[in-house]
C-alpha atoms as a PDB file:
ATOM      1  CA  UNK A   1      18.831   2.631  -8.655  1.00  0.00           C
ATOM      2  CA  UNK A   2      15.110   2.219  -7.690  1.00  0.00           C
ATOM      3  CA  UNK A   3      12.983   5.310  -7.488  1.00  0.00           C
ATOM      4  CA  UNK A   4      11.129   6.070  -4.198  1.00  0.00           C
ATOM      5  CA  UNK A   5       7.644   7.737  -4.123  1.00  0.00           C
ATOM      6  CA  UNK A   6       7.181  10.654  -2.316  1.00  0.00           C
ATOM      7  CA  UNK A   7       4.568  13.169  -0.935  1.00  0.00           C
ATOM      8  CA  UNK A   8       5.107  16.681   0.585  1.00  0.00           C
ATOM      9  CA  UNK A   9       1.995  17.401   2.725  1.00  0.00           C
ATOM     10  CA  UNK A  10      -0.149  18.634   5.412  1.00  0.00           C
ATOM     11  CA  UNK A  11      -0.718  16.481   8.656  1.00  0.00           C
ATOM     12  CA  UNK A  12      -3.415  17.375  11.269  1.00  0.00           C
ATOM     13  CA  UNK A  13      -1.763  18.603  14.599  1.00  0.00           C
ATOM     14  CA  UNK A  14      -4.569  17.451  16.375  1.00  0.00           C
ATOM     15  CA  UNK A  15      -4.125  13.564  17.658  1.00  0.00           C
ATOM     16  CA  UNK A  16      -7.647  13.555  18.434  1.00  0.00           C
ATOM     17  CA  UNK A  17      -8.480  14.328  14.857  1.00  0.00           C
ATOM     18  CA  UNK A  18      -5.716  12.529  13.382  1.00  0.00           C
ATOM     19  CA  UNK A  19      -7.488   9.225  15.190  1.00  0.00           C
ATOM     20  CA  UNK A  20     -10.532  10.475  14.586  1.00  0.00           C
ATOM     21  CA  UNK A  21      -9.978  10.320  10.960  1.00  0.00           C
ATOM     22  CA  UNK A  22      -8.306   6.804  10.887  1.00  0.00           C
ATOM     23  CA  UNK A  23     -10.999   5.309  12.855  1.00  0.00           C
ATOM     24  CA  UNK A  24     -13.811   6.855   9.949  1.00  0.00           C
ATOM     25  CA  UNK A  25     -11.184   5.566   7.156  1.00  0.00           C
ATOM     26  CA  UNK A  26     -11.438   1.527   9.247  1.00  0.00           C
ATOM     27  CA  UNK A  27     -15.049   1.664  10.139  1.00  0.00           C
ATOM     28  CA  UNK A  28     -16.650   1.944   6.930  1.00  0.00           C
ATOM     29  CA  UNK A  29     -13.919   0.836   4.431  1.00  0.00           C
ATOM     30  CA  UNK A  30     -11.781  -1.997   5.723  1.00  0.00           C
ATOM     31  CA  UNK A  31     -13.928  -4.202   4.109  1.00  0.00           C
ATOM     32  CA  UNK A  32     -14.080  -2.811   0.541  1.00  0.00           C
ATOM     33  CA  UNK A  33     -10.268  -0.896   0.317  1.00  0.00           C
ATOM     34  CA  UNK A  34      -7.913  -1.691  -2.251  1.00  0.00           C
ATOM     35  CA  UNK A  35      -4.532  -1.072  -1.074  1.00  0.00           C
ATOM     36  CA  UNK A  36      -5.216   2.227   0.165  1.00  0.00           C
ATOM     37  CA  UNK A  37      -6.824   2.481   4.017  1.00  0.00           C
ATOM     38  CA  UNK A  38      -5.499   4.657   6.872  1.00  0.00           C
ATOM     39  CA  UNK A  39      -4.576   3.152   9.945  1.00  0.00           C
ATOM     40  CA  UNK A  40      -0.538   1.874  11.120  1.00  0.00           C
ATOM     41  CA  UNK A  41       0.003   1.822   7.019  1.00  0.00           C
ATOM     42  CA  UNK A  42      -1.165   5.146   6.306  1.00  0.00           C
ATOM     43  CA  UNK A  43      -1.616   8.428   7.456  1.00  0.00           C
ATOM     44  CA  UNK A  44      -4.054  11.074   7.136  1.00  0.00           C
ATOM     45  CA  UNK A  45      -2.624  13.850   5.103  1.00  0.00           C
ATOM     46  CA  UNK A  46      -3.275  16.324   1.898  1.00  0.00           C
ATOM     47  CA  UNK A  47      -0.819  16.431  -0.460  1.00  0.00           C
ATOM     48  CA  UNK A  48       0.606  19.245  -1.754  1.00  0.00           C
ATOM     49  CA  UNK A  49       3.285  17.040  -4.193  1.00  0.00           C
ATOM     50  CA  UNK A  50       4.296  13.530  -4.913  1.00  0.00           C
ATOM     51  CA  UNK A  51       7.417  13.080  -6.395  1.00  0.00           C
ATOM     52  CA  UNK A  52       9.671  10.408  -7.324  1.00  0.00           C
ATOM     53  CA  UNK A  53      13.866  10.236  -6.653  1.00  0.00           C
ATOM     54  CA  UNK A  54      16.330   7.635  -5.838  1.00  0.00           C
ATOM     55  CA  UNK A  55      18.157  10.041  -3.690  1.00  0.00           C
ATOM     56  CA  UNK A  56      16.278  10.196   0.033  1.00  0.00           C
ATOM     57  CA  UNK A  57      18.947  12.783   0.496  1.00  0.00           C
ATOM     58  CA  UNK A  58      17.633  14.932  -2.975  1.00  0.00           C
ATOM     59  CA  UNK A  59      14.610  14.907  -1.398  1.00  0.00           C
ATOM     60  CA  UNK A  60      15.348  16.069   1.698  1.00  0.00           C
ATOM     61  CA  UNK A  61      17.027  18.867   0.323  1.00  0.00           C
ATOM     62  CA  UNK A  62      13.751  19.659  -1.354  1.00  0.00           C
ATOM     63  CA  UNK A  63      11.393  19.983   1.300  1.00  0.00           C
ATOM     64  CA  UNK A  64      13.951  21.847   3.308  1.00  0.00           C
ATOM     65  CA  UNK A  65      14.066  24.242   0.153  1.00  0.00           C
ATOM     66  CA  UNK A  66      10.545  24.387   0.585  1.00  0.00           C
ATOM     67  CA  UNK A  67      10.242  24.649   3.911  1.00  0.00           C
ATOM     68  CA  UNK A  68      12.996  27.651   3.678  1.00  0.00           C
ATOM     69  CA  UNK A  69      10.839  29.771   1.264  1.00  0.00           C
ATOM     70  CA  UNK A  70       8.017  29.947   3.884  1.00  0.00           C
ATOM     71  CA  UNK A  71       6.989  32.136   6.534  1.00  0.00           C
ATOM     72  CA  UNK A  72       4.151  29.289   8.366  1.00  0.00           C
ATOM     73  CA  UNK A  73       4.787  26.162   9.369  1.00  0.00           C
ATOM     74  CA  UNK A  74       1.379  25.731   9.857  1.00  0.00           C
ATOM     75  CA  UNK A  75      -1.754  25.780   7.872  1.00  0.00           C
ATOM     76  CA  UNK A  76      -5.346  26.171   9.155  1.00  0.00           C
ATOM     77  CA  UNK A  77      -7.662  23.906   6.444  1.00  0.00           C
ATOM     78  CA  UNK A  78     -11.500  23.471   6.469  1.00  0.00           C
ATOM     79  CA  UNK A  79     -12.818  19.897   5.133  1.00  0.00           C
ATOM     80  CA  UNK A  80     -15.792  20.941   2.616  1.00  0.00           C
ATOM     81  CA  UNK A  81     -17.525  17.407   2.466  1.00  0.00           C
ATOM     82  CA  UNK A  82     -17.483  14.106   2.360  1.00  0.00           C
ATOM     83  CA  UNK A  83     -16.837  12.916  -1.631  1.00  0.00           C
ATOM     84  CA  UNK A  84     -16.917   9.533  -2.560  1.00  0.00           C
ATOM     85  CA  UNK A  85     -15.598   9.499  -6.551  1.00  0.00           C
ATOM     86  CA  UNK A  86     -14.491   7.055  -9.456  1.00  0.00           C
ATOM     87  CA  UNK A  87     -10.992   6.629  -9.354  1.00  0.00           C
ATOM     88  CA  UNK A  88      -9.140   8.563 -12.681  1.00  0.00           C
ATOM     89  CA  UNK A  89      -5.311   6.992 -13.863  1.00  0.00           C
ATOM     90  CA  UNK A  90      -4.072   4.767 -11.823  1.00  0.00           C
ATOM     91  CA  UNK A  91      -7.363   4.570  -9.738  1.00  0.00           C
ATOM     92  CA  UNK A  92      -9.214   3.828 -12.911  1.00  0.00           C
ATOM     93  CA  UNK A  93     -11.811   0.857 -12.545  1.00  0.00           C
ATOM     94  CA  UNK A  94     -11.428   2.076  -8.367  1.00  0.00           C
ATOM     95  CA  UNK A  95     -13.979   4.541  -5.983  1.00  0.00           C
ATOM     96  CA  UNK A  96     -12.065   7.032  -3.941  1.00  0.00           C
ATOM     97  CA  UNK A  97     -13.285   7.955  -0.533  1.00  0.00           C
ATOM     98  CA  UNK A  98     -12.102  11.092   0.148  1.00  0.00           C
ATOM     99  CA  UNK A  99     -12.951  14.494   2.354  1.00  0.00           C
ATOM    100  CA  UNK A 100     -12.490  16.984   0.213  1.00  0.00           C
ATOM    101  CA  UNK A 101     -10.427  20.098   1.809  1.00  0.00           C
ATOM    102  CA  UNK A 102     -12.337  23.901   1.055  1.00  0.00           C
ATOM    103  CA  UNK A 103      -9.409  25.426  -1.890  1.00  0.00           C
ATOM    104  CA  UNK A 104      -8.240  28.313  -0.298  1.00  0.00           C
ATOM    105  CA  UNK A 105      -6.261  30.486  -2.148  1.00  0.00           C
ATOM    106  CA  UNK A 106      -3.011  30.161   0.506  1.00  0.00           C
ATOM    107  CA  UNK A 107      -3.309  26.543   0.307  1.00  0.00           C
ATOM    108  CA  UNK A 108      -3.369  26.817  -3.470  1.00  0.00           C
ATOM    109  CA  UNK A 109      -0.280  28.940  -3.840  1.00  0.00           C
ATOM    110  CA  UNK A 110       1.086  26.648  -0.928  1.00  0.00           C
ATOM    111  CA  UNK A 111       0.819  23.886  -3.607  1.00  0.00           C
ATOM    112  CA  UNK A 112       2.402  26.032  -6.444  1.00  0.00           C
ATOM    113  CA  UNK A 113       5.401  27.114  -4.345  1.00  0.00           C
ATOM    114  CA  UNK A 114       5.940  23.378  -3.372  1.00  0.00           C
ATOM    115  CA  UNK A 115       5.620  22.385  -7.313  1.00  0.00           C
ATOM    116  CA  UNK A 116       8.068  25.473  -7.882  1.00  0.00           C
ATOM    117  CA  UNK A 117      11.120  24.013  -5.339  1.00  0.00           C
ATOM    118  CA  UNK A 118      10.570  20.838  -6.749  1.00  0.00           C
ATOM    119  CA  UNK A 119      11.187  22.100 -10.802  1.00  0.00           C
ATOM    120  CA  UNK A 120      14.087  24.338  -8.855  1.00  0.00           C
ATOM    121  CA  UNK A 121      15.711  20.952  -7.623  1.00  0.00           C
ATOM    122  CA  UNK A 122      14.797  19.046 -10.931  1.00  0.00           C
ATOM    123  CA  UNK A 123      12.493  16.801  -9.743  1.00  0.00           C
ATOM    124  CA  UNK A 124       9.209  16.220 -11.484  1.00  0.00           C
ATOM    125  CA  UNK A 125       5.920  16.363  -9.371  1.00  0.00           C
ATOM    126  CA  UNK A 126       3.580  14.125  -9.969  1.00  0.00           C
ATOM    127  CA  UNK A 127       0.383  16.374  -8.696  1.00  0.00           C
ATOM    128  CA  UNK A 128      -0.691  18.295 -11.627  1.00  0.00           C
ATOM    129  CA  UNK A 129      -0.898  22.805 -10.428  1.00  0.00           C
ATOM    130  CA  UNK A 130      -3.460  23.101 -13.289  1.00  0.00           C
ATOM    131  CA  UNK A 131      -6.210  20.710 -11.180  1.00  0.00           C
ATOM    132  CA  UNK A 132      -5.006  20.465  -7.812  1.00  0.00           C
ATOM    133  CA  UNK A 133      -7.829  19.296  -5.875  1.00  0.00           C
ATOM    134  CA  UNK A 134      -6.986  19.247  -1.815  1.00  0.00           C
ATOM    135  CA  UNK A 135      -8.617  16.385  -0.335  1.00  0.00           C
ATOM    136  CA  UNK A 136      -7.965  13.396   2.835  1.00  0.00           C
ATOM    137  CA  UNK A 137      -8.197  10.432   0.682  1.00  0.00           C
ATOM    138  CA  UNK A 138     -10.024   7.516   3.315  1.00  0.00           C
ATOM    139  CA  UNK A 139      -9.637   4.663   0.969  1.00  0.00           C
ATOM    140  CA  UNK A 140      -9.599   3.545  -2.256  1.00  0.00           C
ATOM    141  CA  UNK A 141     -12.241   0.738  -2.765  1.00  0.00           C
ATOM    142  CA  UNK A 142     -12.887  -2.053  -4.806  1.00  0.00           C
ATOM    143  CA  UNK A 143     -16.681  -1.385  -4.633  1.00  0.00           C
ATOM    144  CA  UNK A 144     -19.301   0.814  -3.403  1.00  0.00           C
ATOM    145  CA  UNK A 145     -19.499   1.058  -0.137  1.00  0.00           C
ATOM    146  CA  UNK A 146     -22.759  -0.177   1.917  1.00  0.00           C
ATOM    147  CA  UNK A 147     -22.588   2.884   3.813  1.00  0.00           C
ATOM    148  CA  UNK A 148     -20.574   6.113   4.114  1.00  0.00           C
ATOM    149  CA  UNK A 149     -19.507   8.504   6.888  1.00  0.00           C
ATOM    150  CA  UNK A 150     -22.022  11.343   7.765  1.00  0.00           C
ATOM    151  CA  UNK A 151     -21.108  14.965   9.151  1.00  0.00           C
ATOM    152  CA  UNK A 152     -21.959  13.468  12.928  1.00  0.00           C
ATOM    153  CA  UNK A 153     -18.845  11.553  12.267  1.00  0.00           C
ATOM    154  CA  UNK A 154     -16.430  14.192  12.128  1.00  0.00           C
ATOM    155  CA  UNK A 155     -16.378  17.396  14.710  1.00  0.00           C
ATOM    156  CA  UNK A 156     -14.418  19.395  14.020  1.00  0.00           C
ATOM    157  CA  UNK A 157     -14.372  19.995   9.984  1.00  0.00           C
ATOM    158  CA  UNK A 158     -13.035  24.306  10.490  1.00  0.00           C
ATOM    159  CA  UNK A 159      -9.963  25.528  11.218  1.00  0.00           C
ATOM    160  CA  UNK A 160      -8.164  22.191  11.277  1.00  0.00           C
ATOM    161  CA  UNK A 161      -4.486  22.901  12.188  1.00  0.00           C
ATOM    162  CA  UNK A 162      -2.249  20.838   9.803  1.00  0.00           C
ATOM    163  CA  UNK A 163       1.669  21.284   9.485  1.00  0.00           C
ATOM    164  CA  UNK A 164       3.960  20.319   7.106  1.00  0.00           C
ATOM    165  CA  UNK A 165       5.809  16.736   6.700  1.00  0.00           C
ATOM    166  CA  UNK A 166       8.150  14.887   3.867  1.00  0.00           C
ATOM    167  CA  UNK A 167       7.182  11.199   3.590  1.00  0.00           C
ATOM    168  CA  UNK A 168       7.566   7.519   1.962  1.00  0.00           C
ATOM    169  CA  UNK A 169       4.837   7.013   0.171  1.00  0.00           C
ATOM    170  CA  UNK A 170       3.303   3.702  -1.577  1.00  0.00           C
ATOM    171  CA  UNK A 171       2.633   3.787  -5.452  1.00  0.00           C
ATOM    172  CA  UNK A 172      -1.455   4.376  -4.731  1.00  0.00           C
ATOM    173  CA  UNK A 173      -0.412   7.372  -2.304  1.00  0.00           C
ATOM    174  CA  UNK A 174      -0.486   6.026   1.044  1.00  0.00           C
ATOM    175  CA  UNK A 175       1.620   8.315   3.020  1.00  0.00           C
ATOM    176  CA  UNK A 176       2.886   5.149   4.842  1.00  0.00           C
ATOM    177  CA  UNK A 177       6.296   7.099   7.380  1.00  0.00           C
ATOM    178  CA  UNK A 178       7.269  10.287   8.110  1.00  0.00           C
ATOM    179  CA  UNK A 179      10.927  11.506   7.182  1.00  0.00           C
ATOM    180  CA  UNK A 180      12.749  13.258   9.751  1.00  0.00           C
END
């Protein structure tokens, strides 16, 4: 049976921000991405886990686990900066174009708790606890940029109401469809 990648994570609430977002992720990386750009195939998001399973069903199960051992439903995150980075793993030889997400120390536990429900369910997550590092990945490239987004670009980067969602994701971590 074929295994199916997926990511527990945080979605903005705001549509306006959501868009906002995409549109930065299109405007100065459609040219340059590498199978990674947000827009209809892929959403803006921060993961908390990525997992893999056969079973949609098994992972279902999971996040409601998860979702079961929590008081919030939603999570207020702050975006730190823009980052662009060389890609590590399966990014290597790649540039990551990211906004990198302030680590709080709710949103870290939130990420151990979701790594915990996984083990509980015996499913391996593929984001490492030990160097969890919450971030809105834009694109990955193939090259450097020409130019890159500035703070102008993005209002609102406080308080930035995000809620929880299970979804398909694509081998390079495009959150590509919510699960209901």
């Amino acid at each position: 049976m074929t295994q199916q990648r997926y990511d527990i994570a945080l979605l903005p609430t705001d549509q306006n921000l959501f868009s906002s977002i995409t549109a930065i992720s299109r405007k100065y990386f459609l040219d340059v991405h590498d199978d990674y750009i947000l827009g209809p195939e892929g959403l803006p998001h921060i993961t908390l886990c990525q997992f893999k399973t056969a079973d949609v069903e098994l992972a279902r199960r999971a996040y409601h686990g998860f979702l079961s051992n929590l008081d919030a439903k939603l999570f207020k995150v702050a975006i730190e900066k823009f980052n662009l980075r060389a890609g590590t793993l399966t990014n290597a030889g790649k540039f990551i174009a990211e906004y990198k997400i302030k680590p709080q120390e709710d949103l870290i536990d939130l990420q151990l708790k979701c790594a915990k429900v996984l083990a509980d369910f015996n499913i391996n997550s593929l984001t490492p606890t030990q160097t969890y590092s919450p971030h809105i990945t834009l694109a990955r490239l193939s090259e450097l940029p020409d130019k890159t987004p500035s703070k102008s670009d993005l209002i609102e980067m406080e308080n930035i109401e995000t809620r929880l969602s299970l979804g398909l994701s694509t081998e390079p971590g495009v959150f590509i469809e919510e699960l209901r």
